[in-house]
N, C-alpha and C. Protein backbone atom coordinates (compact mmCIF):
# COMPACT_ATOMS: atom_id res chain seq x y z
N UNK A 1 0.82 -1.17 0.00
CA UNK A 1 0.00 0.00 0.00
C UNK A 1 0.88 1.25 0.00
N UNK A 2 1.67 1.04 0.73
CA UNK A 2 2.77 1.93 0.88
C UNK A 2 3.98 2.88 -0.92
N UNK A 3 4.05 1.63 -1.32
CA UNK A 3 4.29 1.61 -2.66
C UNK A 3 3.50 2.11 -3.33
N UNK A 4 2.18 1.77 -3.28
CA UNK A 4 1.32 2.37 -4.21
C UNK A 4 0.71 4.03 -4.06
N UNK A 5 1.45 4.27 -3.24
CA UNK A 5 1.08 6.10 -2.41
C UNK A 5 2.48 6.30 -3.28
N UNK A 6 3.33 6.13 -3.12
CA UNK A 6 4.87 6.51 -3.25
C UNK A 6 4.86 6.73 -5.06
N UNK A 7 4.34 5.79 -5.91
CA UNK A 7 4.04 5.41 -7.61
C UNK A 7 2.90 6.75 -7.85
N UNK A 8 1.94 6.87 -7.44
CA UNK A 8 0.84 7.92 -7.33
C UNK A 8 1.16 9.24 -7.09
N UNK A 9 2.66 9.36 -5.62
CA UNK A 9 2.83 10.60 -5.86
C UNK A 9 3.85 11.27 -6.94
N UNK A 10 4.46 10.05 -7.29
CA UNK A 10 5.41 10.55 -8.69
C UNK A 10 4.59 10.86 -9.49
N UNK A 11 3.56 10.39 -9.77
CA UNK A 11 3.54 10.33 -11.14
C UNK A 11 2.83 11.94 -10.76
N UNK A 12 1.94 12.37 -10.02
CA UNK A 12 1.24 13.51 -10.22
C UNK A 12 2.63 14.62 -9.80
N UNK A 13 3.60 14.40 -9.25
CA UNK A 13 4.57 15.18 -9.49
C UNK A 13 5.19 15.24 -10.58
N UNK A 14 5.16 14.29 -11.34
CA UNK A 14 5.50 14.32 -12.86
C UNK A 14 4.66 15.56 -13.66
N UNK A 15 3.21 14.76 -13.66
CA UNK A 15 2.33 15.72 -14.52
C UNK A 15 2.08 17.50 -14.11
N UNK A 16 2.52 17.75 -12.58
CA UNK A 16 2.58 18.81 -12.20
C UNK A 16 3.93 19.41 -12.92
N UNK A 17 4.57 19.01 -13.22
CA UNK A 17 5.86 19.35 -13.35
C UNK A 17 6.28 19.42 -15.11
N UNK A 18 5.15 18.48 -15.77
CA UNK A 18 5.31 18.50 -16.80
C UNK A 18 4.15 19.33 -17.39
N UNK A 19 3.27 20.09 -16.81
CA UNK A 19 2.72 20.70 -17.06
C UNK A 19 3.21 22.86 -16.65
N UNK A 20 4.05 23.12 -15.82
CA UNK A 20 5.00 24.17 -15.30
C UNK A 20 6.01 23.98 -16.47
N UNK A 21 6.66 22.86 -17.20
CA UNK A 21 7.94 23.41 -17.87
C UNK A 21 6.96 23.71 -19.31
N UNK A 22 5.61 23.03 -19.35
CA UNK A 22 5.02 23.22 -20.93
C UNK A 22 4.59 24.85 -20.92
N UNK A 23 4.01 25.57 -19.54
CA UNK A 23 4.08 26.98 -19.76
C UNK A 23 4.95 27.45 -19.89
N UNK A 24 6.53 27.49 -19.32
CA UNK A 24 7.87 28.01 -19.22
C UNK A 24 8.08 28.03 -20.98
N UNK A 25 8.14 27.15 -21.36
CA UNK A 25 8.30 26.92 -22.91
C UNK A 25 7.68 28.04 -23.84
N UNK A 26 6.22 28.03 -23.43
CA UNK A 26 5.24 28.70 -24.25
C UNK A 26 5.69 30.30 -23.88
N UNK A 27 5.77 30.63 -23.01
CA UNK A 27 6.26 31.63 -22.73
C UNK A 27 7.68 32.51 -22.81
N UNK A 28 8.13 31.97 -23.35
CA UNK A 28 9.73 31.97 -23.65
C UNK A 28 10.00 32.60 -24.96
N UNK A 29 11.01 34.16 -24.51
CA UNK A 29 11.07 34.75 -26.02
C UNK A 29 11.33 33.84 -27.16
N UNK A 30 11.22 34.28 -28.41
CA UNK A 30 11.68 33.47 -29.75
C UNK A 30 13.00 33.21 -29.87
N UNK A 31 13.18 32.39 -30.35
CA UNK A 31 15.01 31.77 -30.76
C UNK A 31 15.47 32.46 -32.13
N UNK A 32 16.31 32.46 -32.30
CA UNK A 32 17.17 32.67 -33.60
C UNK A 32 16.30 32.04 -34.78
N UNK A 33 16.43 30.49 -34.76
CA UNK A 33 15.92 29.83 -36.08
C UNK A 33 14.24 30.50 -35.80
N UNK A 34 13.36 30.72 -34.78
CA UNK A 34 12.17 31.06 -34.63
C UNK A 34 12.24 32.25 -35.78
N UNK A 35 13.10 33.05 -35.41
CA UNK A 35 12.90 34.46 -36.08
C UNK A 35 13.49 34.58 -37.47
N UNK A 36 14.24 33.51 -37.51
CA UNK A 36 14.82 33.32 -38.99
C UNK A 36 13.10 32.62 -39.94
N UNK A 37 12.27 32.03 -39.42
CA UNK A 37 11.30 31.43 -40.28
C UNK A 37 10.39 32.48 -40.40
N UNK A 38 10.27 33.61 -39.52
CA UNK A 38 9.08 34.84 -40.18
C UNK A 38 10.10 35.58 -40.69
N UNK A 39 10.81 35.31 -41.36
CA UNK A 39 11.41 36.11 -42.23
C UNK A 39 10.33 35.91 -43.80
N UNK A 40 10.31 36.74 -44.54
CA UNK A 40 9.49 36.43 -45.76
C UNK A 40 10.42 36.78 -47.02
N UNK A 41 11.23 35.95 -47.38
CA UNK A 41 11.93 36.35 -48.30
C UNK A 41 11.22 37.05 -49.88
N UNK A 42 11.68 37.45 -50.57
CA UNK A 42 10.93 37.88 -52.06
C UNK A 42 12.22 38.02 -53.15
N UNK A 43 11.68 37.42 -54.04
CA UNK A 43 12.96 37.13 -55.47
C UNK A 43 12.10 38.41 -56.36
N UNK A 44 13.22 39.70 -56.32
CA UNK A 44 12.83 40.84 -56.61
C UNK A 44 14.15 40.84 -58.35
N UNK A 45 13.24 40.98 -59.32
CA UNK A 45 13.99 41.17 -60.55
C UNK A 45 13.78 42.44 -61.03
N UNK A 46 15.36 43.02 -61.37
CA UNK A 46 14.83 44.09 -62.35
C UNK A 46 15.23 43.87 -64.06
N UNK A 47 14.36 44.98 -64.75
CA UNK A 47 14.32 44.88 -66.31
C UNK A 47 15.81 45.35 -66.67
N UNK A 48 16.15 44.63 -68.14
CA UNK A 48 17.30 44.49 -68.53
C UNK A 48 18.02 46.11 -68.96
N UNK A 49 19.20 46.36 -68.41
CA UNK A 49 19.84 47.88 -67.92
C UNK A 49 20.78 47.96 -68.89
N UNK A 50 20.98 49.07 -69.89
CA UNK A 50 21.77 49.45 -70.33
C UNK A 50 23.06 50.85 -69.44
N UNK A 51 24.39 50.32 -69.49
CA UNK A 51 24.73 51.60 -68.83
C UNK A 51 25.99 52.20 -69.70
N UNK A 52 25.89 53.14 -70.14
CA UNK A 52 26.84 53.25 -71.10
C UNK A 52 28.76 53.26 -70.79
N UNK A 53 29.47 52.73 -71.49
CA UNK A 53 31.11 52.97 -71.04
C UNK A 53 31.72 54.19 -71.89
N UNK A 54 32.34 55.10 -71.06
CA UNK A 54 32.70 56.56 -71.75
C UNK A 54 33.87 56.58 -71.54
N UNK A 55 34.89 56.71 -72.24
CA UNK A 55 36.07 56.85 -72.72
C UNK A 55 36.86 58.05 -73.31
N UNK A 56 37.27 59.05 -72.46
CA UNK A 56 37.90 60.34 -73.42
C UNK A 56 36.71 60.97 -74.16
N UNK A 57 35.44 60.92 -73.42
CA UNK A 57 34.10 61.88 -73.94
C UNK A 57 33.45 60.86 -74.86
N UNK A 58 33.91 59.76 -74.99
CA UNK A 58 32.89 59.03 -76.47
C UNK A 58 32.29 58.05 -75.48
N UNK A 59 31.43 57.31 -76.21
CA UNK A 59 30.72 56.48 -75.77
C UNK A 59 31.51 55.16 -76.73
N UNK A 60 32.24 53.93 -75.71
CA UNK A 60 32.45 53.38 -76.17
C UNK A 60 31.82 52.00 -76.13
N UNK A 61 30.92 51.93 -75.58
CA UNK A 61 30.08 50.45 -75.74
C UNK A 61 29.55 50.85 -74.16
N UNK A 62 28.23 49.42 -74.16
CA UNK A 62 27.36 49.72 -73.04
C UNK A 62 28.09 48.13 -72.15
N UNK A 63 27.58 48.29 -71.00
CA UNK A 63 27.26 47.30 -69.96
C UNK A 63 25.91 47.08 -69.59
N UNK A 64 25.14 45.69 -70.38
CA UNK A 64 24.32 45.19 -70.36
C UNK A 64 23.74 44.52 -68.99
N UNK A 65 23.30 44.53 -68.21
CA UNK A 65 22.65 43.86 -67.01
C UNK A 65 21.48 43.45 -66.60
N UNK A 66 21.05 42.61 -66.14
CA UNK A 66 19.64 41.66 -65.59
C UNK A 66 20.02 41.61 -64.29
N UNK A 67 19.58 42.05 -63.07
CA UNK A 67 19.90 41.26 -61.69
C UNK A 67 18.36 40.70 -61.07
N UNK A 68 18.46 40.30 -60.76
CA UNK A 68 17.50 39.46 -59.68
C UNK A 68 18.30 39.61 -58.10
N UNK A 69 17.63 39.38 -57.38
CA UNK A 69 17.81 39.19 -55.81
C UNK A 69 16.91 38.34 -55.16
N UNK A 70 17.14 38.10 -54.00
CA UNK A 70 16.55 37.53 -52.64
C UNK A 70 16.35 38.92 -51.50
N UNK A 71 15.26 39.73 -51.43
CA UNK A 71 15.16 40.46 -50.12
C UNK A 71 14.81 40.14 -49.15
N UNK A 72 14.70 39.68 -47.84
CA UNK A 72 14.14 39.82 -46.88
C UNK A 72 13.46 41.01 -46.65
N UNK A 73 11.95 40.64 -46.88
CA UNK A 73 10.82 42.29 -46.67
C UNK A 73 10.82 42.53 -45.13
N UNK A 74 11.14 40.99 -44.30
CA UNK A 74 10.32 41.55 -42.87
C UNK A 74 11.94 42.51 -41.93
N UNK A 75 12.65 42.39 -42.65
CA UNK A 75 13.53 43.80 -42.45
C UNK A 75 13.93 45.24 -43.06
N UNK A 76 12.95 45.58 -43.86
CA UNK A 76 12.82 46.37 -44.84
C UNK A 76 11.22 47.56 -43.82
N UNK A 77 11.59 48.16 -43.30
CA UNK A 77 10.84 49.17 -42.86
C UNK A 77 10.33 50.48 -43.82
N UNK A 78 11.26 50.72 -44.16
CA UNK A 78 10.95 52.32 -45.19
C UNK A 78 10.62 52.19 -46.36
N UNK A 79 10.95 50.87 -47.06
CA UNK A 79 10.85 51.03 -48.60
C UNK A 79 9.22 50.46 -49.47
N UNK A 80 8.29 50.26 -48.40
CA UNK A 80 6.98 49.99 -48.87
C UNK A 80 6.84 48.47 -49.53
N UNK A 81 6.30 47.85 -50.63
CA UNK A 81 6.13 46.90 -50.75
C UNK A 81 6.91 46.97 -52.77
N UNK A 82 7.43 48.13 -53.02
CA UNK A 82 8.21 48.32 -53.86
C UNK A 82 9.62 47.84 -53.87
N UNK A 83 10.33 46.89 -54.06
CA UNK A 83 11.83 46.86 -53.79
C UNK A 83 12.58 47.11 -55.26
N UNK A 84 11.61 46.23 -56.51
CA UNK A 84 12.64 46.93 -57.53
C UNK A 84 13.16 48.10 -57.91
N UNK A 85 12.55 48.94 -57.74
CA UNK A 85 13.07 50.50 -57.89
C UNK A 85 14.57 50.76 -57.02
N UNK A 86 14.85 50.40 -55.75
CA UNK A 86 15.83 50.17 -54.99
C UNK A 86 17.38 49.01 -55.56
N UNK A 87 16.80 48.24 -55.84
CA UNK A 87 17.44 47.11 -56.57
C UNK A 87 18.19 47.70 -57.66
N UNK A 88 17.12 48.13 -58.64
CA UNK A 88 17.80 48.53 -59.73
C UNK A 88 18.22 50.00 -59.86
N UNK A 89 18.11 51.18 -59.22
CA UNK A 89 19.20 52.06 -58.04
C UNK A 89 20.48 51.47 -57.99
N UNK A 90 20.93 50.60 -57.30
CA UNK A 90 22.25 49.84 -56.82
C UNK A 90 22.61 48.98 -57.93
N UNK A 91 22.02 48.62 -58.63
CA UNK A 91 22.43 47.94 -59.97
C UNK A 91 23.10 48.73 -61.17
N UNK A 92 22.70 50.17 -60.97
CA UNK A 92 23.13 50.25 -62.00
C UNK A 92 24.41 51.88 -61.80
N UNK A 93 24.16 52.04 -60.01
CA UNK A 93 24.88 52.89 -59.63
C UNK A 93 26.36 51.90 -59.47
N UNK A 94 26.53 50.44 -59.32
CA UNK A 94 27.56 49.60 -59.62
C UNK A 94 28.31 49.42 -60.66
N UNK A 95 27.39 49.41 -61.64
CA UNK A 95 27.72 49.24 -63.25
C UNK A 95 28.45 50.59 -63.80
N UNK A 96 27.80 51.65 -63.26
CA UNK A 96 27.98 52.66 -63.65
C UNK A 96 29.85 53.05 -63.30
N UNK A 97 29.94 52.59 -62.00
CA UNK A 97 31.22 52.82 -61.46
C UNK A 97 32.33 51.85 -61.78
N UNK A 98 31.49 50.36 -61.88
CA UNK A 98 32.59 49.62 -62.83
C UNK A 98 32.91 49.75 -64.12
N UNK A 99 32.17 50.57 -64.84
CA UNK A 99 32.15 50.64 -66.79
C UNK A 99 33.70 52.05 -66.35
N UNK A 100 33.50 53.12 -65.54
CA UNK A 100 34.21 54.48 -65.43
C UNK A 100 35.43 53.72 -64.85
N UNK A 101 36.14 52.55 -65.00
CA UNK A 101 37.18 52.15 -64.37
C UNK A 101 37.83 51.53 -65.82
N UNK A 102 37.55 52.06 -66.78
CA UNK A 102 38.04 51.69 -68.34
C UNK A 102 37.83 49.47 -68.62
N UNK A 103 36.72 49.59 -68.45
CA UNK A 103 36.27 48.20 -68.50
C UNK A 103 36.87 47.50 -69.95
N UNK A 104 37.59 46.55 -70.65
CA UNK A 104 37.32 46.09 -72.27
C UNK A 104 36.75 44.83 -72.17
N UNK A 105 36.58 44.27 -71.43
CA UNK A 105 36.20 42.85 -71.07
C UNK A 105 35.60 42.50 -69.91
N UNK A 106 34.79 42.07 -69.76
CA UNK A 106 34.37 41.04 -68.59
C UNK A 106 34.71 39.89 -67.60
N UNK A 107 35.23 39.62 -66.44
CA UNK A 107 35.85 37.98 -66.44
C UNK A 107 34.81 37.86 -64.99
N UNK A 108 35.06 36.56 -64.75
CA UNK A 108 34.49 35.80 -63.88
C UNK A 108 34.22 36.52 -62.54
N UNK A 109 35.76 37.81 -61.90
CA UNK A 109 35.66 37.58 -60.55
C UNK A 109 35.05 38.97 -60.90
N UNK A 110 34.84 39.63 -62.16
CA UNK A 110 34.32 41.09 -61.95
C UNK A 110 32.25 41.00 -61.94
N UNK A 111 32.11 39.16 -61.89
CA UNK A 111 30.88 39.26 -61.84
C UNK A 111 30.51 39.12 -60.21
N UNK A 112 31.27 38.24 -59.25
CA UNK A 112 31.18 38.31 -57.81
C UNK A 112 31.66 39.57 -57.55
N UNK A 113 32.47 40.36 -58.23
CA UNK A 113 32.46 41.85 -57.33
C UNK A 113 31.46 43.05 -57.75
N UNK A 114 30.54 42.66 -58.78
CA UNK A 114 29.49 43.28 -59.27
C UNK A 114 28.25 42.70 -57.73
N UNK A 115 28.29 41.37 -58.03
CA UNK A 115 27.69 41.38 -56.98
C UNK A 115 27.38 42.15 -55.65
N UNK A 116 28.60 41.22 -55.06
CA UNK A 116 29.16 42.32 -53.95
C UNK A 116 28.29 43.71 -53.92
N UNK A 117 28.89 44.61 -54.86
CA UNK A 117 28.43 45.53 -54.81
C UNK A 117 27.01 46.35 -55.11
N UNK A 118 26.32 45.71 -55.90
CA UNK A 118 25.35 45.48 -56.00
C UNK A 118 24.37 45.86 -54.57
N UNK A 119 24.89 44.18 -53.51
CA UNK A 119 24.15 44.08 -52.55
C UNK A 119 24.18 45.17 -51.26
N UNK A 120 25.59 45.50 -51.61
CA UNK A 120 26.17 46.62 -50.46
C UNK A 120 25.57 47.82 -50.71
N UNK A 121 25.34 48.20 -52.13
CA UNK A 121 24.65 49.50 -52.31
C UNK A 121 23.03 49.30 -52.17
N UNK A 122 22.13 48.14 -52.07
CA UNK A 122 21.47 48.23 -51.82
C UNK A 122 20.73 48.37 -50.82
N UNK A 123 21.44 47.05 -50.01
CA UNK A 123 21.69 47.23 -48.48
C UNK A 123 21.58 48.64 -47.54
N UNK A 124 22.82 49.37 -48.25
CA UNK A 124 22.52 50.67 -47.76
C UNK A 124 21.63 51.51 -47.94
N UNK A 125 20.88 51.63 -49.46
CA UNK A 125 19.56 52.69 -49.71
C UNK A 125 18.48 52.15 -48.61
N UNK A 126 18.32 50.29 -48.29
CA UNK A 126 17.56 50.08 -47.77
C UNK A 126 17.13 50.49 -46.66
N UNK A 127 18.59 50.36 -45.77
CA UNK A 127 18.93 51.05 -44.23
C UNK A 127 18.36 49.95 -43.60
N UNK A 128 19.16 48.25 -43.86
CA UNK A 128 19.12 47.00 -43.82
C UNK A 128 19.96 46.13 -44.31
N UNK A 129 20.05 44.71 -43.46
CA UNK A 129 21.11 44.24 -44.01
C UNK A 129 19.69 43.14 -45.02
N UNK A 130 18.81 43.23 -45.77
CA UNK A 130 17.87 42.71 -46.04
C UNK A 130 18.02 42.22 -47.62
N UNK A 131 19.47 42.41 -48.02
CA UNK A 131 19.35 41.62 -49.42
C UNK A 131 20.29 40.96 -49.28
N UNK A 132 20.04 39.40 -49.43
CA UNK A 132 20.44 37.95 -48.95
C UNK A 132 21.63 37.51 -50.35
N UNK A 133 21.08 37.76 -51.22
CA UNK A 133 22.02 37.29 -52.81
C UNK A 133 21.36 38.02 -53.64
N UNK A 134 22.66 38.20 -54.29
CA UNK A 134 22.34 39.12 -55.69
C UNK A 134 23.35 38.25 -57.33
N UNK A 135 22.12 37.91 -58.24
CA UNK A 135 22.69 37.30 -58.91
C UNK A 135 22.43 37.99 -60.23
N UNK A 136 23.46 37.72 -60.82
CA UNK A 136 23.64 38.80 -62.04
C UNK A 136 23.18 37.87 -63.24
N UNK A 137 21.83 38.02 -63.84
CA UNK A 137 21.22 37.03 -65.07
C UNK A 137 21.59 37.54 -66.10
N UNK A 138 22.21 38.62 -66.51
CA UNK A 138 22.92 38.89 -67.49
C UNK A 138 23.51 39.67 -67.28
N UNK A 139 25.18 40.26 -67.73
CA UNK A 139 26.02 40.41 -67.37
C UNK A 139 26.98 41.19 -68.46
N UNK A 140 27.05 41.79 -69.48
CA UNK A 140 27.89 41.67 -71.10
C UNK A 140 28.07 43.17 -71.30
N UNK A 141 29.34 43.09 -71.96
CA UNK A 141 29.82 44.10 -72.55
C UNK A 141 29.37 44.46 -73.93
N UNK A 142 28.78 45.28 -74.70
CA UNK A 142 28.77 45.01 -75.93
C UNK A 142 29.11 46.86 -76.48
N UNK A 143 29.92 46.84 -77.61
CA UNK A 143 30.58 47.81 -77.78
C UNK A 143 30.19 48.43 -78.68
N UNK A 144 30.29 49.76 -78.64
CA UNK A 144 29.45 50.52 -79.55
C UNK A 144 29.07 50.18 -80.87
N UNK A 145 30.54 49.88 -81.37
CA UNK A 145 30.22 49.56 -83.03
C UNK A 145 29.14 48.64 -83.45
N UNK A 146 29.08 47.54 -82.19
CA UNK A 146 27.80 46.55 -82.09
C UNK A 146 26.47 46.89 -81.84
N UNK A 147 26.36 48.27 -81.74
CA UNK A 147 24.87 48.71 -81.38
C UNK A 147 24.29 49.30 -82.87
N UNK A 148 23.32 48.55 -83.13
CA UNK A 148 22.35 48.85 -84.10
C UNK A 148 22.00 50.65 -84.64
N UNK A 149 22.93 51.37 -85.84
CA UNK A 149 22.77 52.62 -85.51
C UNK A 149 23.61 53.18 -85.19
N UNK A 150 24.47 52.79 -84.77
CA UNK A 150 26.45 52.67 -85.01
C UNK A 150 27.18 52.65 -85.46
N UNK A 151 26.86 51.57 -86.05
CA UNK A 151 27.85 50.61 -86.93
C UNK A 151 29.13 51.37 -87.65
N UNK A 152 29.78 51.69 -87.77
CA UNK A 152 30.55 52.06 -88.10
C UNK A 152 31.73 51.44 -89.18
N UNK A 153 31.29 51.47 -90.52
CA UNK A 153 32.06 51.06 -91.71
C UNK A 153 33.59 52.25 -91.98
N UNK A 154 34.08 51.05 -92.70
CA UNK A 154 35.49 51.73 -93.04
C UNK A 154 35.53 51.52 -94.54
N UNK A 155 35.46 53.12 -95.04
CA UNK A 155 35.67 53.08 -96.43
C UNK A 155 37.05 53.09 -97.17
């Protein structure tokens, strides 16, 4: 009988006890990964950017660009439910500064530092660290003589 008082009071000290840590729980600020899942990401694209390359006053060919991104909106306070306008701001204030560095070619690491920069200038208009990747869907140099209206023959 004795035993069976002793089994009875565990167990309701159990359920007392397992019912105190299930409020402690519920009540307990959010975690990291908690606050990482109301994040609402958005794949924000902008339309394809011409930016021109100037050389000694001429126009010597453009820098063609497509970017897309990843924003995080639920850290984005000021900029409304608009982000491409921002995006493509920093897209092409990048381009603009890489073409004025006497660009003739394109290579691999000047597309991760387009990036880069890209995200950093956006980042900052945002007044957030809220753009996750920035990927460059098109990317090309194409030079004046190649623009339709140009062309430029040699007689």
């Amino acid at each position: 009988m004795l035993k069976l008082a002793i089994v009875g009071l565990i167990g309701a000290l159990s359920a007392a006890g397992g019912a105190v840590m299930a409020l402690t729980m519920q009540q307990a600020p959010a975690t990291e990964a908690d606050q990482h899942s109301a994040a609402v990401i958005e794949r924000v694209s902008t339309e394809l950017t011409a930016v021109p390359v100037v050389h000694d006053g001429k126009v010597t060919g453009y820098l063609v660009l497509k970017v897309s991104s990843s924003i995080d909106k639920s850290l984005v306070k000021n900029a409304g439910d608009a982000l491409t306008p921002y995006l493509s701001d920093a897209a092409f204030r990048a381009a603009f500064d890489f073409a004025a560095g006497g660009v003739t070619e394109i290579k691999a690491k000047h597309v991760e530092d387009m990036s880069a920069e890209i995200a950093r200038l956006a980042n900052q208009k945002l007044g957030a660290d809220a753009v996750k990747s920035v990927d460059l869907e098109q990317f090309n140099l194409v030079p004046a003589s190649k623009i339709r209206g140009n062309r430029v023959t040699s007689d």
